[in-house]
C-alpha atoms as a PDB file:
ATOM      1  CA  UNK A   1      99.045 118.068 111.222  1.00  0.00           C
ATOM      2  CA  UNK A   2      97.704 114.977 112.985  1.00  0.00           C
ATOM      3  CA  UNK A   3      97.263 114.907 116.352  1.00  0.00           C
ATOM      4  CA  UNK A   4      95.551 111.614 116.797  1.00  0.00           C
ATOM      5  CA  UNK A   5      97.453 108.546 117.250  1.00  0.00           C
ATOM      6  CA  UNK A   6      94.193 106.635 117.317  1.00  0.00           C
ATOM      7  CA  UNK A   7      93.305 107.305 113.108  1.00  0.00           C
ATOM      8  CA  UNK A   8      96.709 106.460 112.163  1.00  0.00           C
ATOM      9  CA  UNK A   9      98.331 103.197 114.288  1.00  0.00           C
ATOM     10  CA  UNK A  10      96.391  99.838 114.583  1.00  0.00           C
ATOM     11  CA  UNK A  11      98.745  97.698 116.577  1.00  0.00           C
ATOM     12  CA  UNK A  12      98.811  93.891 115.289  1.00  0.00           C
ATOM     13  CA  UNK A  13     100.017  90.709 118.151  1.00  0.00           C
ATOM     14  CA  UNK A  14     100.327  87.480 116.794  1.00  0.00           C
ATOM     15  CA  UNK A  15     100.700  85.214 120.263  1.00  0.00           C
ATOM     16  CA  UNK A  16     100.416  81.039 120.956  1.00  0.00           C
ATOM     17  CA  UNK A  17     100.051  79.901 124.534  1.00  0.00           C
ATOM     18  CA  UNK A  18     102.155  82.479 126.669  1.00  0.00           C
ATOM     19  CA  UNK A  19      99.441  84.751 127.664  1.00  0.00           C
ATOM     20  CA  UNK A  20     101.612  85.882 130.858  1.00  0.00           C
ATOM     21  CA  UNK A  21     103.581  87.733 128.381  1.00  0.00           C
ATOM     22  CA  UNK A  22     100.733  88.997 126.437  1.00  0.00           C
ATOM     23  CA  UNK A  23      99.187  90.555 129.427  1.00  0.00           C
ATOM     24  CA  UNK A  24     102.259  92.433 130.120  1.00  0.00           C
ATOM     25  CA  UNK A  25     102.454  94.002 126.980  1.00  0.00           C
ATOM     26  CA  UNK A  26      98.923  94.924 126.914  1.00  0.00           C
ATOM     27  CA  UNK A  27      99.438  96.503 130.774  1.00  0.00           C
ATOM     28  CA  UNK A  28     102.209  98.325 129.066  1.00  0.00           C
ATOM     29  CA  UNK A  29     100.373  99.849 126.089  1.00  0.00           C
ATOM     30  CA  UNK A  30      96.887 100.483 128.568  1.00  0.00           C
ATOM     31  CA  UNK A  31      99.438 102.502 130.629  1.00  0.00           C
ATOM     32  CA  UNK A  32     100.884 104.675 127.337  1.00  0.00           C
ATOM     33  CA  UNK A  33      97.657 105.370 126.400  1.00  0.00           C
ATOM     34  CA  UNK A  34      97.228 103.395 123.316  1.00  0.00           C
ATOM     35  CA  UNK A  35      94.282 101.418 124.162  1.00  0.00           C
ATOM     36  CA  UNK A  36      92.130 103.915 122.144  1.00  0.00           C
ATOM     37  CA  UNK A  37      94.069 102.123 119.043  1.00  0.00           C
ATOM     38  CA  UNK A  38      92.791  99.802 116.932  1.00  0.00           C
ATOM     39  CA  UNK A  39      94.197  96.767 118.311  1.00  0.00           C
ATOM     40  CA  UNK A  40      93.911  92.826 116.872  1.00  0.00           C
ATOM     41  CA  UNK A  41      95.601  90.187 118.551  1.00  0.00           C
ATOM     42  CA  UNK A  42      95.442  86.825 116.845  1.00  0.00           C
ATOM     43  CA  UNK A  43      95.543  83.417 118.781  1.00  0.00           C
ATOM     44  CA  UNK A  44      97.556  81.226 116.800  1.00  0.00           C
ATOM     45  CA  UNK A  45      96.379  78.018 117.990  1.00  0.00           C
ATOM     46  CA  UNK A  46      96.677  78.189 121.602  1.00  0.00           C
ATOM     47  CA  UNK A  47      96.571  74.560 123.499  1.00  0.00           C
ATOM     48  CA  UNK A  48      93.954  76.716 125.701  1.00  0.00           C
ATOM     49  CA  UNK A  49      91.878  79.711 124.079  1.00  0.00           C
ATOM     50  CA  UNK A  50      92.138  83.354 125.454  1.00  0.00           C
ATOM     51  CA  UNK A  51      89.457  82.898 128.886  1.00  0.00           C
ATOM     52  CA  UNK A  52      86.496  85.143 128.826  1.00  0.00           C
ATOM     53  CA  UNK A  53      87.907  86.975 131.838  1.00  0.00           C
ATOM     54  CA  UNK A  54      91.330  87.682 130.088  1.00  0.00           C
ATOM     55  CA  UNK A  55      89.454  89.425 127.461  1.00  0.00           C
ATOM     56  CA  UNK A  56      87.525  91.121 130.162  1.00  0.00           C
ATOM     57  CA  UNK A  57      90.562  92.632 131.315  1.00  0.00           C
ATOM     58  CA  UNK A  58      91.229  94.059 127.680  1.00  0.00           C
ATOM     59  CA  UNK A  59      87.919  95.346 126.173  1.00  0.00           C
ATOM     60  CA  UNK A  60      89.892  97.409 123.449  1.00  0.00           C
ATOM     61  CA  UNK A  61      91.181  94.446 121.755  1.00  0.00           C
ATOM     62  CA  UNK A  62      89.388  92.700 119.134  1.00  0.00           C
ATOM     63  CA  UNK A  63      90.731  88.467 119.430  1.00  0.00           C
ATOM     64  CA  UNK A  64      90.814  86.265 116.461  1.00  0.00           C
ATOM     65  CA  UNK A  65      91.544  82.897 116.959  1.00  0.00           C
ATOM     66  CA  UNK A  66      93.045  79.953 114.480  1.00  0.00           C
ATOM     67  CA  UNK A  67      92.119  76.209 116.477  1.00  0.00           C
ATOM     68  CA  UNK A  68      95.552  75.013 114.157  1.00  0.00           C
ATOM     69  CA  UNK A  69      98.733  76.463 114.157  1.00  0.00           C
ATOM     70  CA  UNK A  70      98.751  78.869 110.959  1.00  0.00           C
ATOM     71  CA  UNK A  71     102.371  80.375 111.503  1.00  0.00           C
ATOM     72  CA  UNK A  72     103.060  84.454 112.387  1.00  0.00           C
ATOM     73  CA  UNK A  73     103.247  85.204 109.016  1.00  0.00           C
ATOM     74  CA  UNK A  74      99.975  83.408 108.639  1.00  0.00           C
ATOM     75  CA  UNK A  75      98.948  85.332 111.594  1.00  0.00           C
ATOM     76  CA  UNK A  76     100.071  88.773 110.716  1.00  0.00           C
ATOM     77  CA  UNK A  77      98.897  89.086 107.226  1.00  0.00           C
ATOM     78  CA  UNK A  78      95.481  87.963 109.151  1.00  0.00           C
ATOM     79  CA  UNK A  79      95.501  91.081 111.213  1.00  0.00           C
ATOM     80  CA  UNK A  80      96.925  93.492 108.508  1.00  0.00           C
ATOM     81  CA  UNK A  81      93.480  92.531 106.471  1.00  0.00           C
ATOM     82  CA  UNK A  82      91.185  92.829 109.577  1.00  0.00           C
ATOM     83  CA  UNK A  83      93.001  96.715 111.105  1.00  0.00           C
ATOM     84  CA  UNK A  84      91.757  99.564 108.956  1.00  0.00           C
ATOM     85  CA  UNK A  85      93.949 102.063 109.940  1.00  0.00           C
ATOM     86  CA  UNK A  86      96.975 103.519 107.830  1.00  0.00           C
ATOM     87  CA  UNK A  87      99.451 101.850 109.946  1.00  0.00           C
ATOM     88  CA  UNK A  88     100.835  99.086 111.606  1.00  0.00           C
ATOM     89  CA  UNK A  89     102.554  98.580 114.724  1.00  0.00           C
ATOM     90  CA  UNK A  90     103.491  95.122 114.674  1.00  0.00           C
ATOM     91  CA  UNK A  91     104.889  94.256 118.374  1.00  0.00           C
ATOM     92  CA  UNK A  92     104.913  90.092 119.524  1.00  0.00           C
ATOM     93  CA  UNK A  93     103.475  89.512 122.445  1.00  0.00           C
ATOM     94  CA  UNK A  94     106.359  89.962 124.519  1.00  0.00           C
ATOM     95  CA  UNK A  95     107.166  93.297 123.397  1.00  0.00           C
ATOM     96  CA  UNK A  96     106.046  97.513 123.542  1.00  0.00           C
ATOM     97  CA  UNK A  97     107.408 101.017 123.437  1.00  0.00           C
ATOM     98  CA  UNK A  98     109.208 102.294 126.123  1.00  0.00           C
ATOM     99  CA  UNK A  99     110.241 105.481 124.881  1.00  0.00           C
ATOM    100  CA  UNK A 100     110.072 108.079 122.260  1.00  0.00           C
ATOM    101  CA  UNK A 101     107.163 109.931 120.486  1.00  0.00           C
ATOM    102  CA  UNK A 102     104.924 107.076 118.669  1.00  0.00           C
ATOM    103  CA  UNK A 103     102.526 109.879 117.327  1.00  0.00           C
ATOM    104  CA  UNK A 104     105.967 111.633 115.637  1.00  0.00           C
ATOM    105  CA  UNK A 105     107.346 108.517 114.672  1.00  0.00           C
ATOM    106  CA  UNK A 106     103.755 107.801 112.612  1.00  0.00           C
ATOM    107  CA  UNK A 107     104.072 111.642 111.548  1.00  0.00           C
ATOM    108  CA  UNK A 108     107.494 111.188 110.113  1.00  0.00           C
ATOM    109  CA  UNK A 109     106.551 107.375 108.110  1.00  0.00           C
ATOM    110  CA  UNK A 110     102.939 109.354 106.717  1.00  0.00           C
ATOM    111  CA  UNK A 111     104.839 112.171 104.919  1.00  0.00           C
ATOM    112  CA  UNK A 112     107.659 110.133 103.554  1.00  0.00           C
ATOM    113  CA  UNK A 113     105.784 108.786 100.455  1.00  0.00           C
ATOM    114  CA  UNK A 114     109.021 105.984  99.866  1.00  0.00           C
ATOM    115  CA  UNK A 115     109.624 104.546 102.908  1.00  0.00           C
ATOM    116  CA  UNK A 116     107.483 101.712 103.966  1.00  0.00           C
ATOM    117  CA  UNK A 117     108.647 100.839 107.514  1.00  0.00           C
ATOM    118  CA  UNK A 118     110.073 102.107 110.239  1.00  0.00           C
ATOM    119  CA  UNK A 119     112.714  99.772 111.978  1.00  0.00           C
ATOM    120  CA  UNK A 120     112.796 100.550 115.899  1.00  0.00           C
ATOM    121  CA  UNK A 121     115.195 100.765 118.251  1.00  0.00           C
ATOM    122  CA  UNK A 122     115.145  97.071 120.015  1.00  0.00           C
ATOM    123  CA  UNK A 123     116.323  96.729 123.338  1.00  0.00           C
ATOM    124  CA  UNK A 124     116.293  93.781 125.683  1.00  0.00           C
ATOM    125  CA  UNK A 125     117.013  95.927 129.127  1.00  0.00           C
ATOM    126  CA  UNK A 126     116.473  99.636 129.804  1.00  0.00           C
ATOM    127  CA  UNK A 127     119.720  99.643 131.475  1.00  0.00           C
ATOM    128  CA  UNK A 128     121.644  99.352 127.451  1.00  0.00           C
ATOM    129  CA  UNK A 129     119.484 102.536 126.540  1.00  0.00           C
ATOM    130  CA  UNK A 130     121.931 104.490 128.883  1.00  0.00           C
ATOM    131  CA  UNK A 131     125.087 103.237 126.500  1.00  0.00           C
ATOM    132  CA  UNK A 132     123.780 104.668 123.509  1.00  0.00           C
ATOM    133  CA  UNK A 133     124.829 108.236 122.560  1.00  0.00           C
ATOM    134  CA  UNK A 134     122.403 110.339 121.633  1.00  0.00           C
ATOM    135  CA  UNK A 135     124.016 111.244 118.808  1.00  0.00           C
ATOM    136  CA  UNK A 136     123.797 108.651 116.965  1.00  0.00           C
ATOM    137  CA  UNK A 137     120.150 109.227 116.837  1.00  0.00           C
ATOM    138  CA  UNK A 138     119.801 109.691 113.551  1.00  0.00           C
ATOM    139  CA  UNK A 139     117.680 107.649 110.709  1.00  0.00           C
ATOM    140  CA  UNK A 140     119.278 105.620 107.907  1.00  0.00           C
ATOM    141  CA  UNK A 141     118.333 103.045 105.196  1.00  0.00           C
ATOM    142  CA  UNK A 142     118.703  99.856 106.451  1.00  0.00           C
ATOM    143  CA  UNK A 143     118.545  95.993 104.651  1.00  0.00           C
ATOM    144  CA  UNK A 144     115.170  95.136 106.808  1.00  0.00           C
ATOM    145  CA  UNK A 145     113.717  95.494 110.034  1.00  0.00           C
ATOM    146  CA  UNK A 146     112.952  93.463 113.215  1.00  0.00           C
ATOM    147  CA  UNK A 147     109.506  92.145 113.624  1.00  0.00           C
ATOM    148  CA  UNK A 148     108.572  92.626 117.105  1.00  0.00           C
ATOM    149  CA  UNK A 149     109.131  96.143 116.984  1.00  0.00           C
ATOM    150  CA  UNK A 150     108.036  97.824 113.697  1.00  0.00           C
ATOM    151  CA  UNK A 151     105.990 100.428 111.992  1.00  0.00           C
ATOM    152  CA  UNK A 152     104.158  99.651 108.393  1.00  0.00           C
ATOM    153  CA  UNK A 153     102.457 101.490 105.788  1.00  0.00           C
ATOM    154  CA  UNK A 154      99.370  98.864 105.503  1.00  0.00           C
ATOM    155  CA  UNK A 155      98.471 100.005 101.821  1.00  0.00           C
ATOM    156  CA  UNK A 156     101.899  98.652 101.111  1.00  0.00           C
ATOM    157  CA  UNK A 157     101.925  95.794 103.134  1.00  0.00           C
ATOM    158  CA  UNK A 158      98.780  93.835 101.512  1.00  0.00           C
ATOM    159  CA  UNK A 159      99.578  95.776  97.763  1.00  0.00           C
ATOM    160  CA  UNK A 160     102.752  93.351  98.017  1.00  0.00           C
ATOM    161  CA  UNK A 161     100.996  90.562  99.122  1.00  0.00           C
ATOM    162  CA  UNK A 162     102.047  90.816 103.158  1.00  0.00           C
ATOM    163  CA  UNK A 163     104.616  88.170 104.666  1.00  0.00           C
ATOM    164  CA  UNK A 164     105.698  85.309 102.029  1.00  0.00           C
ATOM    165  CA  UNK A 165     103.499  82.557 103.882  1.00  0.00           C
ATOM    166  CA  UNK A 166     105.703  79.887 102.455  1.00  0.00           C
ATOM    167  CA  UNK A 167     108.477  81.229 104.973  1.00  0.00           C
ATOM    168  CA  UNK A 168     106.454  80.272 107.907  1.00  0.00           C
ATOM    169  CA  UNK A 169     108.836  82.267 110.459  1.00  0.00           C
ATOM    170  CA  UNK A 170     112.836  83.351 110.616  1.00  0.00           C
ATOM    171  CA  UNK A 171     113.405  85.759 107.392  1.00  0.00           C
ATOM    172  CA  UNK A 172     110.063  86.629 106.225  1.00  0.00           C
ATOM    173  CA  UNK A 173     110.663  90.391 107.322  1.00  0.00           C
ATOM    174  CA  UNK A 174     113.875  90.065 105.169  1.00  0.00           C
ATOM    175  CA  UNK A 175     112.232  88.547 102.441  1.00  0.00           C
ATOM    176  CA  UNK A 176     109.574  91.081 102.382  1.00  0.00           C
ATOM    177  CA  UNK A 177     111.983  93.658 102.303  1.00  0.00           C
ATOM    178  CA  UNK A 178     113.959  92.696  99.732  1.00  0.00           C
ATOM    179  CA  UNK A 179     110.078  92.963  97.479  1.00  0.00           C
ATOM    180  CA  UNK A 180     109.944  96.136  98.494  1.00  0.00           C
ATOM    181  CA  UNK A 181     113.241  97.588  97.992  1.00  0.00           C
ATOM    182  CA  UNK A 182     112.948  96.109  94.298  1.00  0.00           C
ATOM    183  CA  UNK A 183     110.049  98.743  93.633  1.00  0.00           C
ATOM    184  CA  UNK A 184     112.210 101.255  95.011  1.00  0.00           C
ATOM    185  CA  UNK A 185     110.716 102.061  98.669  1.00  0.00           C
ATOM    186  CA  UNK A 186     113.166 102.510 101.998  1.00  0.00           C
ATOM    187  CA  UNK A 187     113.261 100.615 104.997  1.00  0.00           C
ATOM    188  CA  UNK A 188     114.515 103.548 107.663  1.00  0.00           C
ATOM    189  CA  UNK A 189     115.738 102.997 110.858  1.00  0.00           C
ATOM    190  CA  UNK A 190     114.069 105.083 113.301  1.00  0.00           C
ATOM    191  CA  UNK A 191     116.357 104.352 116.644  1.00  0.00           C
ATOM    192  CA  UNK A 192     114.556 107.286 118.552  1.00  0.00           C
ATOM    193  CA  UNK A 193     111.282 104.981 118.878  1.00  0.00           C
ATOM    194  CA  UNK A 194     112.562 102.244 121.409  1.00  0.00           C
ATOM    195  CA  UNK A 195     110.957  99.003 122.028  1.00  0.00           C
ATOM    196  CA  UNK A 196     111.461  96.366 125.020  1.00  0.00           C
ATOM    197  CA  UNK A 197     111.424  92.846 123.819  1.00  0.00           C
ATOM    198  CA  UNK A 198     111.437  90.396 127.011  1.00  0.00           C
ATOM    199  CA  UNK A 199     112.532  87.513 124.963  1.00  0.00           C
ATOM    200  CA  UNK A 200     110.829  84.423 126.483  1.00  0.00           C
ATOM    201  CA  UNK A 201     112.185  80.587 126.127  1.00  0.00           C
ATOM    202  CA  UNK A 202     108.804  79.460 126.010  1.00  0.00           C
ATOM    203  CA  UNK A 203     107.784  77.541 123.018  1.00  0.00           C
ATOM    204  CA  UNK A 204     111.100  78.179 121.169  1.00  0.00           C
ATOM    205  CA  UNK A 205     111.696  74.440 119.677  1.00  0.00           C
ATOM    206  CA  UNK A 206     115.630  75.928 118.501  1.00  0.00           C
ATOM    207  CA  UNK A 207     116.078  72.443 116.633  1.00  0.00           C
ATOM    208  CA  UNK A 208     113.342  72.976 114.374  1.00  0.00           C
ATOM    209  CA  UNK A 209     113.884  76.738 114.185  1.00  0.00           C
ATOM    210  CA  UNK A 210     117.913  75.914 112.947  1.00  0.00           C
ATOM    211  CA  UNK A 211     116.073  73.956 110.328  1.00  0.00           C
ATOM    212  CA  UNK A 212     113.839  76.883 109.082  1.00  0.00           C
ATOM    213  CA  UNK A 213     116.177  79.059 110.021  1.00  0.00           C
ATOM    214  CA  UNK A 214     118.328  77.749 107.511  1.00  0.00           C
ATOM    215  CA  UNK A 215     116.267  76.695 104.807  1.00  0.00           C
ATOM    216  CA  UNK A 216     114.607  80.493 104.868  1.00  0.00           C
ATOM    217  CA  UNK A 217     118.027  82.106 104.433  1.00  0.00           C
ATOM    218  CA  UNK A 218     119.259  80.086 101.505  1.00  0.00           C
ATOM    219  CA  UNK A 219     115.354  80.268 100.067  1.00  0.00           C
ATOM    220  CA  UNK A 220     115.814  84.132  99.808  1.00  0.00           C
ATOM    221  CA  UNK A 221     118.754  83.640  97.862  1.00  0.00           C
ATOM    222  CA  UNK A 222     117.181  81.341  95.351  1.00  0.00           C
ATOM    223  CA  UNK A 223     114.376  83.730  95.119  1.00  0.00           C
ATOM    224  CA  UNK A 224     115.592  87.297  95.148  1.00  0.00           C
ATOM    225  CA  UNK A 225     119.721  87.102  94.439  1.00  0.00           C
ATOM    226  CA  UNK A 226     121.227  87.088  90.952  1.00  0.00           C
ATOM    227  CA  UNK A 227     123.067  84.255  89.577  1.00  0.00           C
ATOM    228  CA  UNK A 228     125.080  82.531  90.782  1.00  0.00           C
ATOM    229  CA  UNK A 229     124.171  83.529  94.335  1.00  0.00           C
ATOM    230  CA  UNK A 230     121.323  81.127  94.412  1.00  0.00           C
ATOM    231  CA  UNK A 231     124.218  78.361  93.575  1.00  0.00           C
ATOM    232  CA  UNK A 232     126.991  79.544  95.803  1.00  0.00           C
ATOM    233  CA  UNK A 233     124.902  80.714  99.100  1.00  0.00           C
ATOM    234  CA  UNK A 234     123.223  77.612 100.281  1.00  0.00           C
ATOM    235  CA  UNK A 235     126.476  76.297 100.900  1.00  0.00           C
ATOM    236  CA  UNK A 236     127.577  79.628 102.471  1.00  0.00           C
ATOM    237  CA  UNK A 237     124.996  79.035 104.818  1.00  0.00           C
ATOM    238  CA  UNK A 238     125.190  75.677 105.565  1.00  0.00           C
ATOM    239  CA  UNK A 239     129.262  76.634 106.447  1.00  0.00           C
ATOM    240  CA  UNK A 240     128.005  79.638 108.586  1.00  0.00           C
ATOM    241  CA  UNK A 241     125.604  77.190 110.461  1.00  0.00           C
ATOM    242  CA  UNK A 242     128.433  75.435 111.866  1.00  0.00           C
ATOM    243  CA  UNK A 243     130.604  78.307 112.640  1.00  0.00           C
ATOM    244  CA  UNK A 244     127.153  79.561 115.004  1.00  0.00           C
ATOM    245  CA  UNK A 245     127.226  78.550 118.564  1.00  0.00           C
ATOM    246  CA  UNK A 246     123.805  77.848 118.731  1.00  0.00           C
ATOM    247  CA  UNK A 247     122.555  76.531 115.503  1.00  0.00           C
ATOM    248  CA  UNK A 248     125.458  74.149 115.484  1.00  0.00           C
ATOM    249  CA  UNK A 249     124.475  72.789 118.216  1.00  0.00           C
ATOM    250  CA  UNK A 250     121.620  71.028 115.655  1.00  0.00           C
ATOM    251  CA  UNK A 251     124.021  69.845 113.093  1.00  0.00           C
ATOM    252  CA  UNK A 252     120.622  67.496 111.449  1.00  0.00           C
ATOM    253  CA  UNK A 253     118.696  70.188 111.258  1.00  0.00           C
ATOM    254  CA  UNK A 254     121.287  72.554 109.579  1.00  0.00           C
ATOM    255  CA  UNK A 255     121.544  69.553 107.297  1.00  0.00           C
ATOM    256  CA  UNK A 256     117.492  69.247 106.863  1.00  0.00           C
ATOM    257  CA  UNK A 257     117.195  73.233 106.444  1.00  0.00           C
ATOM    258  CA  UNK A 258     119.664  72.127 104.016  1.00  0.00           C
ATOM    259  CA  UNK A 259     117.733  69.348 102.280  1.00  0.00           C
ATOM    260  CA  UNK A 260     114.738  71.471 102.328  1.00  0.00           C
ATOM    261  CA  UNK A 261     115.802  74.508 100.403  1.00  0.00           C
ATOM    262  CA  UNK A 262     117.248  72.267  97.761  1.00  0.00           C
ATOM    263  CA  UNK A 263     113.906  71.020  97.730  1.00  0.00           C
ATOM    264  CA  UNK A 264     112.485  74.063  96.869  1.00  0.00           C
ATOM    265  CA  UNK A 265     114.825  75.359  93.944  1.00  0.00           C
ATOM    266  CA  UNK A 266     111.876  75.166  91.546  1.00  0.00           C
ATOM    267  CA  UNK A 267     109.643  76.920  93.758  1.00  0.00           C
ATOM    268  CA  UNK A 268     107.788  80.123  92.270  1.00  0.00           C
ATOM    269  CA  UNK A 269     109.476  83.843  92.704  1.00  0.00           C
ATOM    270  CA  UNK A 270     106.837  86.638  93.590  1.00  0.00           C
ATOM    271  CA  UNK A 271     109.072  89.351  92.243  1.00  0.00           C
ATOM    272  CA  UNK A 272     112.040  89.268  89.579  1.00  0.00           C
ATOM    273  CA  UNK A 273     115.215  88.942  91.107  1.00  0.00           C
ATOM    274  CA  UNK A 274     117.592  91.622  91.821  1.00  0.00           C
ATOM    275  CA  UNK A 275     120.123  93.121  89.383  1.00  0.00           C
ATOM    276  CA  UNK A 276     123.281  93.000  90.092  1.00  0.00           C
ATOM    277  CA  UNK A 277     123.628  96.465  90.822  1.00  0.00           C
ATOM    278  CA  UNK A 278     120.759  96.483  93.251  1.00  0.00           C
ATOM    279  CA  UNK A 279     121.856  93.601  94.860  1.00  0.00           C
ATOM    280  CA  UNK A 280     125.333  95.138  95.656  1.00  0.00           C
ATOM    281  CA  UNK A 281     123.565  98.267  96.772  1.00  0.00           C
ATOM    282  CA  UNK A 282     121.083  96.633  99.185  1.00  0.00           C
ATOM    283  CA  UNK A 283     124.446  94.149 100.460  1.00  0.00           C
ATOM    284  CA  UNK A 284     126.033  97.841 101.244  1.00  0.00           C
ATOM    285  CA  UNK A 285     123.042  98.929 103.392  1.00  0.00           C
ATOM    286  CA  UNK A 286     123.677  98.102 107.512  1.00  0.00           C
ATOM    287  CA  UNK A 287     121.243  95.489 109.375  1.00  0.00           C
ATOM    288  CA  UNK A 288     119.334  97.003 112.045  1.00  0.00           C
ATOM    289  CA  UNK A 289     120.972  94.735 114.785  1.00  0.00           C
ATOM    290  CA  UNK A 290     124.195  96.244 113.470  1.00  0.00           C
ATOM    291  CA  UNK A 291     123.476  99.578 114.562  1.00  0.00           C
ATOM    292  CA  UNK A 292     122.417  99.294 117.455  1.00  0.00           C
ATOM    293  CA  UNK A 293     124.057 100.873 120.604  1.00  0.00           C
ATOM    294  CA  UNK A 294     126.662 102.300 118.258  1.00  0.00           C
ATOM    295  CA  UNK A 295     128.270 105.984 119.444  1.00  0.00           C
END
């Protein structure tokens, strides 16, 4: 048995210009103990670099730093390459435990030799925790997982190339998943880890993310689904933009996500796309978000 969390978890932070929010996250994990864990946070293009007495504040951390604007995926699959330990806890910088056993959690993912990732429990107030039974704490397969709050086998992270850099952000932990599901690993959800996220506003352009939002969802089709999914779903999605009472709110850059996927019919598949059967099978498995603060 292992009993130390510090030779199994690196934790990976991608962050851009809210270092308010990184600092509380940090706080958090010094006060849990983990700052004896490998820890890489990567400065994606900040308008004003991390200051020297910032990093003072965090010795533990090791800061990498982009001067442009690479993207999270970018960003993680930096860090993945840089931590050496056997897993990843990928938090954003607005986001960290706040209960359950991480050392079990990385106990449980080590001796499970299929499943890749561990989806968390994601919470936005402690206050919901006290809705959900504990009963239903149980684990399950699930389509993908939520990347502010996950744990990764690294080996198979970088084996299968990381995030799909193409995606830039919105879907690349789907996309991802739906690689590794294809070789036949599991993406469990693990709801007795739970993780804060203190969504911020703060540099969230949602015009341009309804574009990539939808131009990522219909690109996974065209990449992974089998025909004639990757015919019938971009206008699926294009309908379900409008029906959304946020990303309707953009109706151009529905229509650009739109424009842009078309764009990128011809663009090159990393794996071969899912049978039929396998797609059907992975359509039957729950999202996380669906399963949460069920009884």
């Amino acid at each position: 048995m292992i009993d130390n969390i510090e030779s199994l978890i690196g934790i990976s932070i991608a962050t851009k210009n809210r270092w308010e929010d990184l600092a509380v996250t940090l706080d958090q994990l010094k006060n849990q103990g983990l700052e004896g864990c490998q820890t890489v946070v990567f400065d994606d293009g900040s308008d004003d670099p991390v200051t020297p007495a910032f990093k003072k504040k965090y010795p533990w951390v090791t800061w990498e730093r982009s001067s442009t604007s690479l993207g999270s995926t970018s960003s993680r699959n930096a860090i993945a390459r840089i931590l050496s330990t056997p897993l990843i806890l990928q938090l954003d910088n607005d986001s960290f435990p706040i209960s359950g056993n991480l050392l079990q959690a990385a106990r449980d993912l080590i001796i499970e030799e299929k499943v890749a990732i561990l989806s968390f429990e994601i919470t936005i107030s402690e206050k919901l925790l006290k809705k959900i039974s504990e009963t239903f704490y149980h684990h399950t397969a699930v389509r993908d997982f939520v990347g502010c709050g996950a744990l990764i086998k690294r080996k198979i992270f970088l084996e299968n190339g990381g995030y799909d850099e193409r995606m830039g952000f919105y879907g690349e932990e789907q996309e991802l998943c739906l690689r590794l599901i294809k070789k036949g690993y599991i993406i469990l959800y693990y709801p007795s880890l739970v993780i804060k996220h203190c969504i911020s506003t703060k540099e969230r352009n949602l015009s341009y993310r309804t574009r990539l939002n939808t131009r990522n969802e219909i690109l996974i089709s065209i990449w992974h689904f089998p025909w004639p999914e990757p015919l019938l779903r971009p206008l699926r999605v294009l309908f379900a933009g409008f029906r959304n009472p946020i990303w309707r709110k953009y109706p151009m850059s529905l229509f650009m996500g739109f424009i842009d996927s078309i764009q990128s019919f011809g663009s090159k598949k990393r794996t071969p796309r899912l049978s039929w059967k396998e797609y059907m099978d992975w359509r039957a498995l729950p999202y996380n978000f669906q399963l949460r603060g069920k009884s």
